[in-house]
PDB file of N, CA and C in Angstrom:
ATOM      1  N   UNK A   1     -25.792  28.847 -34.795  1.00  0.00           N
ATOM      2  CA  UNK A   1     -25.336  28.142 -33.643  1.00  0.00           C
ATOM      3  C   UNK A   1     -26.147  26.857 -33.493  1.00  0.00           C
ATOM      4  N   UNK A   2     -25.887  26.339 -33.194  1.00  0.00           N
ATOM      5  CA  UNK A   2     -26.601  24.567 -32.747  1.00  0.00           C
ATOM      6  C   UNK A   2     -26.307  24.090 -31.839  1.00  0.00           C
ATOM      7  N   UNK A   3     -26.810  23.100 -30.989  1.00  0.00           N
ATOM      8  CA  UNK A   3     -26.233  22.488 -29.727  1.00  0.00           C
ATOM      9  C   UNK A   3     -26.440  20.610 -30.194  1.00  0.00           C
ATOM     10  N   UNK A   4     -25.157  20.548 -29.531  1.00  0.00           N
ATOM     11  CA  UNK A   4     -24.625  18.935 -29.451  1.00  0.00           C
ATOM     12  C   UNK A   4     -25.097  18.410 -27.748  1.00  0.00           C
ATOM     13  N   UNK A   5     -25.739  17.485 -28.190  1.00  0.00           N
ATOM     14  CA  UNK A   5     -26.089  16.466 -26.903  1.00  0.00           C
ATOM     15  C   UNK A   5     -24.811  15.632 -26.714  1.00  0.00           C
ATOM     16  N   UNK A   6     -24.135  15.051 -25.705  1.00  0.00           N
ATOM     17  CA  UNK A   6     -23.025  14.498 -25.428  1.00  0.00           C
ATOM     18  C   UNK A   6     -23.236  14.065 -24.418  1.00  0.00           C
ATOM     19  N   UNK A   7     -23.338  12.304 -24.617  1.00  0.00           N
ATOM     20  CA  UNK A   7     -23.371  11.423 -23.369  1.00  0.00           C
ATOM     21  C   UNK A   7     -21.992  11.121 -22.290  1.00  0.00           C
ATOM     22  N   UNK A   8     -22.608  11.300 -21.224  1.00  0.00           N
ATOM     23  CA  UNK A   8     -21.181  11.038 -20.504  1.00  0.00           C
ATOM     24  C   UNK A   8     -21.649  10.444 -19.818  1.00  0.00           C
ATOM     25  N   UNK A   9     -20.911   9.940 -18.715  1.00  0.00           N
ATOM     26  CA  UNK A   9     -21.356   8.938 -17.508  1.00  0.00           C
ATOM     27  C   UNK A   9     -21.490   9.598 -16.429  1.00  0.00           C
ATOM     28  N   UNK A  10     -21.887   9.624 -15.257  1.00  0.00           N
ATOM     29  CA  UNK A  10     -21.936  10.821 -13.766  1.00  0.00           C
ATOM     30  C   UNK A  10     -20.335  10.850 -13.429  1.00  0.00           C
ATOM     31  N   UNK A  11     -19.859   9.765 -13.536  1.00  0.00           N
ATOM     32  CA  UNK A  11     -18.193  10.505 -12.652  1.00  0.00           C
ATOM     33  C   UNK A  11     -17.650  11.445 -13.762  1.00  0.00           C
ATOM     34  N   UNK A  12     -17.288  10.806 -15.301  1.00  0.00           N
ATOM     35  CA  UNK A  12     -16.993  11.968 -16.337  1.00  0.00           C
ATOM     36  C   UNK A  12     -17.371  12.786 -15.775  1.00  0.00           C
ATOM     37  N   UNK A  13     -18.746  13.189 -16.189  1.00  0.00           N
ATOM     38  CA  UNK A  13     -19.398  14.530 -16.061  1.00  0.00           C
ATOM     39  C   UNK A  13     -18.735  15.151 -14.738  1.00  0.00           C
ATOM     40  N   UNK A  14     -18.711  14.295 -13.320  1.00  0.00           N
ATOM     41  CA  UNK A  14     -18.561  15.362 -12.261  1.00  0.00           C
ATOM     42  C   UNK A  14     -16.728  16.149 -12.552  1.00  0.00           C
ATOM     43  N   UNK A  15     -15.844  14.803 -13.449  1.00  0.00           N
ATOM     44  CA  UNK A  15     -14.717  15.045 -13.433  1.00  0.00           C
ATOM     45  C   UNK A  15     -14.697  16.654 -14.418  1.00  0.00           C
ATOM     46  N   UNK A  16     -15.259  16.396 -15.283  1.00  0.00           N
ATOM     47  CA  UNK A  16     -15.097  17.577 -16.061  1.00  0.00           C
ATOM     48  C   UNK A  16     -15.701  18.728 -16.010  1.00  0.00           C
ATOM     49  N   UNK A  17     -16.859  19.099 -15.130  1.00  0.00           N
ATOM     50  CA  UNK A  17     -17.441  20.210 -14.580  1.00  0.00           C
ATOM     51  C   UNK A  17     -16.177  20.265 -13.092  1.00  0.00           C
ATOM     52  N   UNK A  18     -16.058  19.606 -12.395  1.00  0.00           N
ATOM     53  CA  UNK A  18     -14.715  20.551 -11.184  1.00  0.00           C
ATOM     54  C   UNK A  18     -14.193  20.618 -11.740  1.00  0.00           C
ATOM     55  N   UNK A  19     -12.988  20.472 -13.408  1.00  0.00           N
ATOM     56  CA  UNK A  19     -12.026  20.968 -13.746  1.00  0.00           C
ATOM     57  C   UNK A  19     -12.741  22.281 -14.310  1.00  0.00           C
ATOM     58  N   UNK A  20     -13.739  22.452 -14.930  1.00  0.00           N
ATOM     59  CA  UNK A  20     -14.284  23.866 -15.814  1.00  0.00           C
ATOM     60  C   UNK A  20     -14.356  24.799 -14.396  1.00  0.00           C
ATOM     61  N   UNK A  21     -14.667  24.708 -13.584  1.00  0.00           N
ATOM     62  CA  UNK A  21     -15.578  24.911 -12.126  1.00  0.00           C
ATOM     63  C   UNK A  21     -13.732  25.643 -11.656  1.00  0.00           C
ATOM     64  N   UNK A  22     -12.779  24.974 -11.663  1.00  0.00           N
ATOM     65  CA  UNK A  22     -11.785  25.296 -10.922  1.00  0.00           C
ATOM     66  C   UNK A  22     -10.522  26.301 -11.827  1.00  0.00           C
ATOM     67  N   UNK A  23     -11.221  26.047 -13.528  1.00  0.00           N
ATOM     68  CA  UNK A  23     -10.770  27.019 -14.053  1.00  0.00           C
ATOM     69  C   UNK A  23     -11.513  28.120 -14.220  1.00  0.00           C
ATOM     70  N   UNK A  24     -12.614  28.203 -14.012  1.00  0.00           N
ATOM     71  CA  UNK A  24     -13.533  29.728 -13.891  1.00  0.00           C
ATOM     72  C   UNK A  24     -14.556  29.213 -15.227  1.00  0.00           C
ATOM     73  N   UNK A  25     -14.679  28.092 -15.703  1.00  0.00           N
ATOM     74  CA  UNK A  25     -15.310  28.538 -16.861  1.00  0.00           C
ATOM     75  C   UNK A  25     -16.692  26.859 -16.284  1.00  0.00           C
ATOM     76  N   UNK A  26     -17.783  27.266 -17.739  1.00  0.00           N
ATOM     77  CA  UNK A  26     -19.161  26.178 -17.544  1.00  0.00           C
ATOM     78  C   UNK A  26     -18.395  24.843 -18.157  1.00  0.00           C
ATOM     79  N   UNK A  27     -18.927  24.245 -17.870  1.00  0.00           N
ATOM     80  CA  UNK A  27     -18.628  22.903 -18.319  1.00  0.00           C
ATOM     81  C   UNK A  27     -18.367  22.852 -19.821  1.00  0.00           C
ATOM     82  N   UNK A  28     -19.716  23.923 -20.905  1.00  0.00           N
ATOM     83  CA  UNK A  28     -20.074  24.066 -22.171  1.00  0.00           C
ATOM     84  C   UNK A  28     -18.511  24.625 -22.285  1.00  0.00           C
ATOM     85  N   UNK A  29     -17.912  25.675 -21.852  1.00  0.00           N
ATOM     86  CA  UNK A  29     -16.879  26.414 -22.695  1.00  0.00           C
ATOM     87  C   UNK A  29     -16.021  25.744 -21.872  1.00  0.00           C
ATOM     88  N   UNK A  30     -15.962  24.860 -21.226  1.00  0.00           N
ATOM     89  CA  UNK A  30     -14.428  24.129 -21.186  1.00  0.00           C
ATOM     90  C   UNK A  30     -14.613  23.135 -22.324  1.00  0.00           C
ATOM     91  N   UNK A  31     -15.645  22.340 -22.643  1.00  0.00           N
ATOM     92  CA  UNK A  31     -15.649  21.529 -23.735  1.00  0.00           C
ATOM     93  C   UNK A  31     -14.989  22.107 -24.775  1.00  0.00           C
ATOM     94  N   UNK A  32     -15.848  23.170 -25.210  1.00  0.00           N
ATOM     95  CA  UNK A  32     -15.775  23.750 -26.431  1.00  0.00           C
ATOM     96  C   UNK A  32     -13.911  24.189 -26.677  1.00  0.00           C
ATOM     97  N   UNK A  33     -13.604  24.702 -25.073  1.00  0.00           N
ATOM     98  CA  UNK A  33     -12.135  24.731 -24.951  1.00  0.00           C
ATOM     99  C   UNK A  33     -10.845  23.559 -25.609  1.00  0.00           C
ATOM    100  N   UNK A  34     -11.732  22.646 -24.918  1.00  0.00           N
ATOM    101  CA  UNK A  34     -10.857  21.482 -25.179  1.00  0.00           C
ATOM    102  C   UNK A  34     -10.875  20.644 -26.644  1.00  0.00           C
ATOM    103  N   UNK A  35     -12.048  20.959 -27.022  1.00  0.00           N
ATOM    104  CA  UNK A  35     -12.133  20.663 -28.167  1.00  0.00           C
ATOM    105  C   UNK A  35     -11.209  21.358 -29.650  1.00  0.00           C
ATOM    106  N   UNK A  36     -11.357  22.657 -29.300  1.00  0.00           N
ATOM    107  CA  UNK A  36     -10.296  23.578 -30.004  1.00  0.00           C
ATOM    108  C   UNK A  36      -9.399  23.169 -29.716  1.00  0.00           C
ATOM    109  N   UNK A  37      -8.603  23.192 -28.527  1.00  0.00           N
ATOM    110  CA  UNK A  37      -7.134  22.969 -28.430  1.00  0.00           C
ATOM    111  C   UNK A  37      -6.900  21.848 -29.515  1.00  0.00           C
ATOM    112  N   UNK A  38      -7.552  20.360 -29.151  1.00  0.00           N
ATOM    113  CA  UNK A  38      -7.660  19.128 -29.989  1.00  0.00           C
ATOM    114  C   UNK A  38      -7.481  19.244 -31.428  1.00  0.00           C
ATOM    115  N   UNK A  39      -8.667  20.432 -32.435  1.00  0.00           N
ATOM    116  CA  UNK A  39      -7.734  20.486 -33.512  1.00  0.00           C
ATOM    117  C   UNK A  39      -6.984  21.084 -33.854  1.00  0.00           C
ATOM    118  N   UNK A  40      -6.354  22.110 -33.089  1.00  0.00           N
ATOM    119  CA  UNK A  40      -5.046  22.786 -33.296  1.00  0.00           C
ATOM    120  C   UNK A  40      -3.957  21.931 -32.782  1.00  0.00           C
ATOM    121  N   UNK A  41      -3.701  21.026 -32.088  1.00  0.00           N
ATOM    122  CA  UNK A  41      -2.833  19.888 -32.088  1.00  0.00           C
ATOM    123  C   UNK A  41      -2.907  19.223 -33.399  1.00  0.00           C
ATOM    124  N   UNK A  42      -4.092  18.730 -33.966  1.00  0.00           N
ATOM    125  CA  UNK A  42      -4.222  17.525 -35.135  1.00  0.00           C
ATOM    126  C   UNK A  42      -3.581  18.903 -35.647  1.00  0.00           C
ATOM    127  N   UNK A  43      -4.052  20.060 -35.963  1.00  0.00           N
ATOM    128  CA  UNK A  43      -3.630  20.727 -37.553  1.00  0.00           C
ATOM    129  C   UNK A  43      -1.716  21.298 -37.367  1.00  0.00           C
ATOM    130  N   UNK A  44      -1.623  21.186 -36.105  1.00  0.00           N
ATOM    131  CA  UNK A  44      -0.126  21.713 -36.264  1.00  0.00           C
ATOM    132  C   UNK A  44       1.026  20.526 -36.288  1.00  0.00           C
ATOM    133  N   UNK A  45       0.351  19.184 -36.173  1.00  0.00           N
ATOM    134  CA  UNK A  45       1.319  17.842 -36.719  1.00  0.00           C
ATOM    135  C   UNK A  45       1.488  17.645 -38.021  1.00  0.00           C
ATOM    136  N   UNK A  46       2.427  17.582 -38.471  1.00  0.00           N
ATOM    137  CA  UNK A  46       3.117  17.239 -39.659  1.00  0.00           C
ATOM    138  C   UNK A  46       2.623  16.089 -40.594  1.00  0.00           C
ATOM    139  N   UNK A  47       2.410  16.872 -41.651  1.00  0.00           N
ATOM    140  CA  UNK A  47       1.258  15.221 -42.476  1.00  0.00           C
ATOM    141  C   UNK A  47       2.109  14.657 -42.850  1.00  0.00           C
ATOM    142  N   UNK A  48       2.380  13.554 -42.823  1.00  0.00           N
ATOM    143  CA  UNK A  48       3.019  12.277 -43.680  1.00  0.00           C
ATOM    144  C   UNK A  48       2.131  11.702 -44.873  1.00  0.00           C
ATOM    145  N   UNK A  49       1.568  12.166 -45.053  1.00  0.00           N
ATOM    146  CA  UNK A  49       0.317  10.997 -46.244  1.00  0.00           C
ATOM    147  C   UNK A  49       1.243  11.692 -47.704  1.00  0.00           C
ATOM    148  N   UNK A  50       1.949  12.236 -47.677  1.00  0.00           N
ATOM    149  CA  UNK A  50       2.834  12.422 -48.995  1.00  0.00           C
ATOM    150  C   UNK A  50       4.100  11.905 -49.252  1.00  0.00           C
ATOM    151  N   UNK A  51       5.018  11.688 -50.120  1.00  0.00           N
ATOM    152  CA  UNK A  51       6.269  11.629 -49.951  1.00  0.00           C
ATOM    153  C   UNK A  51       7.363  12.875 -49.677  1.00  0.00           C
ATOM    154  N   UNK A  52       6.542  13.566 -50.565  1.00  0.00           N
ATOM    155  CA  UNK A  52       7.255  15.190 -50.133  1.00  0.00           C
ATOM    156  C   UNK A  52       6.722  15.562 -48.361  1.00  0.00           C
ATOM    157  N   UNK A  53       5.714  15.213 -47.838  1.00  0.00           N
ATOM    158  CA  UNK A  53       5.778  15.315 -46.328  1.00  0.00           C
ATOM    159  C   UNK A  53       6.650  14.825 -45.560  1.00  0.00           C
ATOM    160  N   UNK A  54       7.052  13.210 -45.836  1.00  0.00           N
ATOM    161  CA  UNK A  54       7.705  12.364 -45.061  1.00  0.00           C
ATOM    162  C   UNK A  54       9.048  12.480 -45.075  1.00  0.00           C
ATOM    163  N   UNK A  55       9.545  13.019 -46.552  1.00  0.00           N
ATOM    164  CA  UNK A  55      10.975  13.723 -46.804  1.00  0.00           C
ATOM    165  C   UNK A  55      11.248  14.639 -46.234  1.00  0.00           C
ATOM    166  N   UNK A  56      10.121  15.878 -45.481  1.00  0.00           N
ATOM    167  CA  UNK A  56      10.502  17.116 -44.929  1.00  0.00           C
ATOM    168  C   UNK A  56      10.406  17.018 -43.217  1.00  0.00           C
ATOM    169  N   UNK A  57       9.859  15.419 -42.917  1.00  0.00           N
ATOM    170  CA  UNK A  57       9.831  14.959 -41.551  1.00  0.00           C
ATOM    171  C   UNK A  57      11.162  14.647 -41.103  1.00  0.00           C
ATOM    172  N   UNK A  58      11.774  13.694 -41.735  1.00  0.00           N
ATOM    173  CA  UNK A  58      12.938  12.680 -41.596  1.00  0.00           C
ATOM    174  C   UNK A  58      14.087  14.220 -41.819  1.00  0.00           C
ATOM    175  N   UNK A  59      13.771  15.214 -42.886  1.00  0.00           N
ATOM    176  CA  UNK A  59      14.774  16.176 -42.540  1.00  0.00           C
ATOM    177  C   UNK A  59      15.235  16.753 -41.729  1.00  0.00           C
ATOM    178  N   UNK A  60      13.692  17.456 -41.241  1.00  0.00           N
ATOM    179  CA  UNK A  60      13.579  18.177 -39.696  1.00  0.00           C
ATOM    180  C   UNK A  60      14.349  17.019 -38.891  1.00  0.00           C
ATOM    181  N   UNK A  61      14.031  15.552 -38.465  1.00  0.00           N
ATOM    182  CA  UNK A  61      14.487  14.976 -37.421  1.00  0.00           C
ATOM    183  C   UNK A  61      15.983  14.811 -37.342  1.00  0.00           C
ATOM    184  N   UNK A  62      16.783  14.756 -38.850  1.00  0.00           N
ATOM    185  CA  UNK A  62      18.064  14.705 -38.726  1.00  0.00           C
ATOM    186  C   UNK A  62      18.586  15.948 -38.748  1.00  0.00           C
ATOM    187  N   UNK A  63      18.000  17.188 -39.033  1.00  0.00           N
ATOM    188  CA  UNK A  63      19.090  18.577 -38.487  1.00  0.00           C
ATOM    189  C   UNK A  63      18.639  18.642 -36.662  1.00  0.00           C
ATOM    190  N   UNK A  64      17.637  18.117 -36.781  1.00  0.00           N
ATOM    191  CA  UNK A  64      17.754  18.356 -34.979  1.00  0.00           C
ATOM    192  C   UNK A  64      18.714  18.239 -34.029  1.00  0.00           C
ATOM    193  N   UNK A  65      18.628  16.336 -34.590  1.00  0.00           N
ATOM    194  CA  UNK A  65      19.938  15.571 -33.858  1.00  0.00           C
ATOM    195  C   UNK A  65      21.326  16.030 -34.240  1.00  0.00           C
ATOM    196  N   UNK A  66      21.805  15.898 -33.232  1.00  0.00           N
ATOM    197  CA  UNK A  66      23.129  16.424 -33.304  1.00  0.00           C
ATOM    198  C   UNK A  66      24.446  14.816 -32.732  1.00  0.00           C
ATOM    199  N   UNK A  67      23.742  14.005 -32.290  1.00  0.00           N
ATOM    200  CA  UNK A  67      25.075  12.562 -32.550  1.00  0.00           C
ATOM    201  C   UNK A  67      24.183  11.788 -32.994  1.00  0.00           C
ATOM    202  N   UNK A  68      24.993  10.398 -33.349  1.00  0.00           N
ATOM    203  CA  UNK A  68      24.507   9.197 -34.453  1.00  0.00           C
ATOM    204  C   UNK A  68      23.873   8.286 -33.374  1.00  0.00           C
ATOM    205  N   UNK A  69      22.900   8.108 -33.505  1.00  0.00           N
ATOM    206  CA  UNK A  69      21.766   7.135 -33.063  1.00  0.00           C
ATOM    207  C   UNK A  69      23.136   5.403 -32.878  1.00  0.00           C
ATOM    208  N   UNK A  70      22.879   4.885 -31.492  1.00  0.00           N
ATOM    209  CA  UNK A  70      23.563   4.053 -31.821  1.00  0.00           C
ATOM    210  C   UNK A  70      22.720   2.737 -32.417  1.00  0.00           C
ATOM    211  N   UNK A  71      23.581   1.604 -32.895  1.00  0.00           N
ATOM    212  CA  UNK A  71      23.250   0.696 -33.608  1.00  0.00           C
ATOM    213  C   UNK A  71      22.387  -0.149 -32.888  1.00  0.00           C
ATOM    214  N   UNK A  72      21.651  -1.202 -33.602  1.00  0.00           N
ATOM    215  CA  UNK A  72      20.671  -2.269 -33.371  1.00  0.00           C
ATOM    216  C   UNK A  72      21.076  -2.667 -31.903  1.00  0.00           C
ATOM    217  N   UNK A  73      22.246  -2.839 -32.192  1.00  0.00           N
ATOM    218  CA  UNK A  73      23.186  -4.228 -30.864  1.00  0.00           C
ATOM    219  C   UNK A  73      23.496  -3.492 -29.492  1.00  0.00           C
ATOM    220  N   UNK A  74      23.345  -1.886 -29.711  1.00  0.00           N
ATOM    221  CA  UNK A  74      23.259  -1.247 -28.565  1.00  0.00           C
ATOM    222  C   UNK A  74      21.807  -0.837 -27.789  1.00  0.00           C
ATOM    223  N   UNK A  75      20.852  -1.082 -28.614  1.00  0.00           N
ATOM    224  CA  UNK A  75      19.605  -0.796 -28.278  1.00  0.00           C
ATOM    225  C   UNK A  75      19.282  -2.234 -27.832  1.00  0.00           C
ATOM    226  N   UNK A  76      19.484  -3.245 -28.226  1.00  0.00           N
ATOM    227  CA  UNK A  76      19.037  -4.592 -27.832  1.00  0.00           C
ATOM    228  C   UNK A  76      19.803  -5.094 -26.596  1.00  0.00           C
ATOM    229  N   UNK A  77      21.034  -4.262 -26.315  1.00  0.00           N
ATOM    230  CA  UNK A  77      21.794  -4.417 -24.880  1.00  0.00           C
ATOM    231  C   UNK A  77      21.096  -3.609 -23.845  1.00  0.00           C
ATOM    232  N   UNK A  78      20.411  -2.331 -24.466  1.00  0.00           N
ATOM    233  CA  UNK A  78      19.809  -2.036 -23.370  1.00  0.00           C
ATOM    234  C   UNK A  78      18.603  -2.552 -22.744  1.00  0.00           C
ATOM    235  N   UNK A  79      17.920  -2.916 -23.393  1.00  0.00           N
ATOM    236  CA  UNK A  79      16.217  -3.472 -23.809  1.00  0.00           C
ATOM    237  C   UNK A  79      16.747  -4.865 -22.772  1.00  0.00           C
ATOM    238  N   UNK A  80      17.715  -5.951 -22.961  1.00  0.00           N
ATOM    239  CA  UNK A  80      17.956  -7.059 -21.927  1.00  0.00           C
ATOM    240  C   UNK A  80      18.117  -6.716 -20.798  1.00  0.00           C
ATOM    241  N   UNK A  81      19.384  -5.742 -20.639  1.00  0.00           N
ATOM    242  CA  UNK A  81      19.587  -5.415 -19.639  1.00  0.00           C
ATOM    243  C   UNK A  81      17.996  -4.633 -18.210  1.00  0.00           C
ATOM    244  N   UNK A  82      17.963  -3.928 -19.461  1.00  0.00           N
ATOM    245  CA  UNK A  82      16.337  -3.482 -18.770  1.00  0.00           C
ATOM    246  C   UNK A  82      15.335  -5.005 -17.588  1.00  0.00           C
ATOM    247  N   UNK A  83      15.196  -5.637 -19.111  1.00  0.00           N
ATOM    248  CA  UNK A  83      14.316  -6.716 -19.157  1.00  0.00           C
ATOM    249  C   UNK A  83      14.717  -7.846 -17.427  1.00  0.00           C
ATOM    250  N   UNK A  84      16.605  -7.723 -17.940  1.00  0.00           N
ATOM    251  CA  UNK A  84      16.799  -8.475 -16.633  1.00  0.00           C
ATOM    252  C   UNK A  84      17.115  -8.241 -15.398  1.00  0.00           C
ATOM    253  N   UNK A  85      17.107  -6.734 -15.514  1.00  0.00           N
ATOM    254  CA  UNK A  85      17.224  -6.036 -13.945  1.00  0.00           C
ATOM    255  C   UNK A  85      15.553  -5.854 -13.650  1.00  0.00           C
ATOM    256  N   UNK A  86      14.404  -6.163 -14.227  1.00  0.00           N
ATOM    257  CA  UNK A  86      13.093  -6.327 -13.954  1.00  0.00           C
ATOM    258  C   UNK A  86      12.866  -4.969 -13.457  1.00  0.00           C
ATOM    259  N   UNK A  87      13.476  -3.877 -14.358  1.00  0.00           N
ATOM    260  CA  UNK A  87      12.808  -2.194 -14.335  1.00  0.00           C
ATOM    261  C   UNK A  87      11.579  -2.095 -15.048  1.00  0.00           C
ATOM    262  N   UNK A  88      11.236  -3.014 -16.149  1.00  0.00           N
ATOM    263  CA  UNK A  88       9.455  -2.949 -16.562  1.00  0.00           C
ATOM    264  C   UNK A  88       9.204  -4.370 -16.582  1.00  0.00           C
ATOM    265  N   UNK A  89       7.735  -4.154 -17.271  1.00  0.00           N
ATOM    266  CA  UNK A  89       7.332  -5.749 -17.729  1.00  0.00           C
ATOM    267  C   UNK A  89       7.687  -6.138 -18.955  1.00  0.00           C
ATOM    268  N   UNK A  90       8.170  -5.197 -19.745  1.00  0.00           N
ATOM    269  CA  UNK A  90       8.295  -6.394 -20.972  1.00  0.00           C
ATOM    270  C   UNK A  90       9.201  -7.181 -21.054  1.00  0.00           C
TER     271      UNK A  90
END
């Protein structure tokens, strides 16, 4: 076992001891909590760094979908329209 020193700032710190505090657990095993979760997210995303990965990505995404993505000229009608009814900033 070993222990990690980990700088935080006082509000961090107070933020993340009342969340450990309000789930029942120390500050140490909510870290340690959150930290696990973190690489079981990284390890259950889909690697792309292959071609045989990126082929079995783009597969999965097209049996998902079930209608045809519309074209350029319908996405760029929405994106103006957006733009000029001033619903965001871009």
């Amino acid at each position: 076992m070993a222990r990690i020193h980990v700088i935080l700032d006082d509000a961090e710190k107070d933020r993340f001891r009342h969340q450990a505090e309000r789930e029942g657990k120390s500050l140490g095993a909510w870290l340690r909590e959150a930290a696990r979760e973190r690489l079981a997210r990284a390890a259950a995303r889909p690697r792309l760094d292959t071609a045989a990965g990126l082929k079995a990505f783009w597969a999965e995404c097209d049996a998902r979908e079930t209608s045809r993505e519309p074209d350029w000229d319908a996405h760029r009608r929405v994106i103006e329209e957006s733009m000029a009814s001033g619903a965001t900033d871009t």
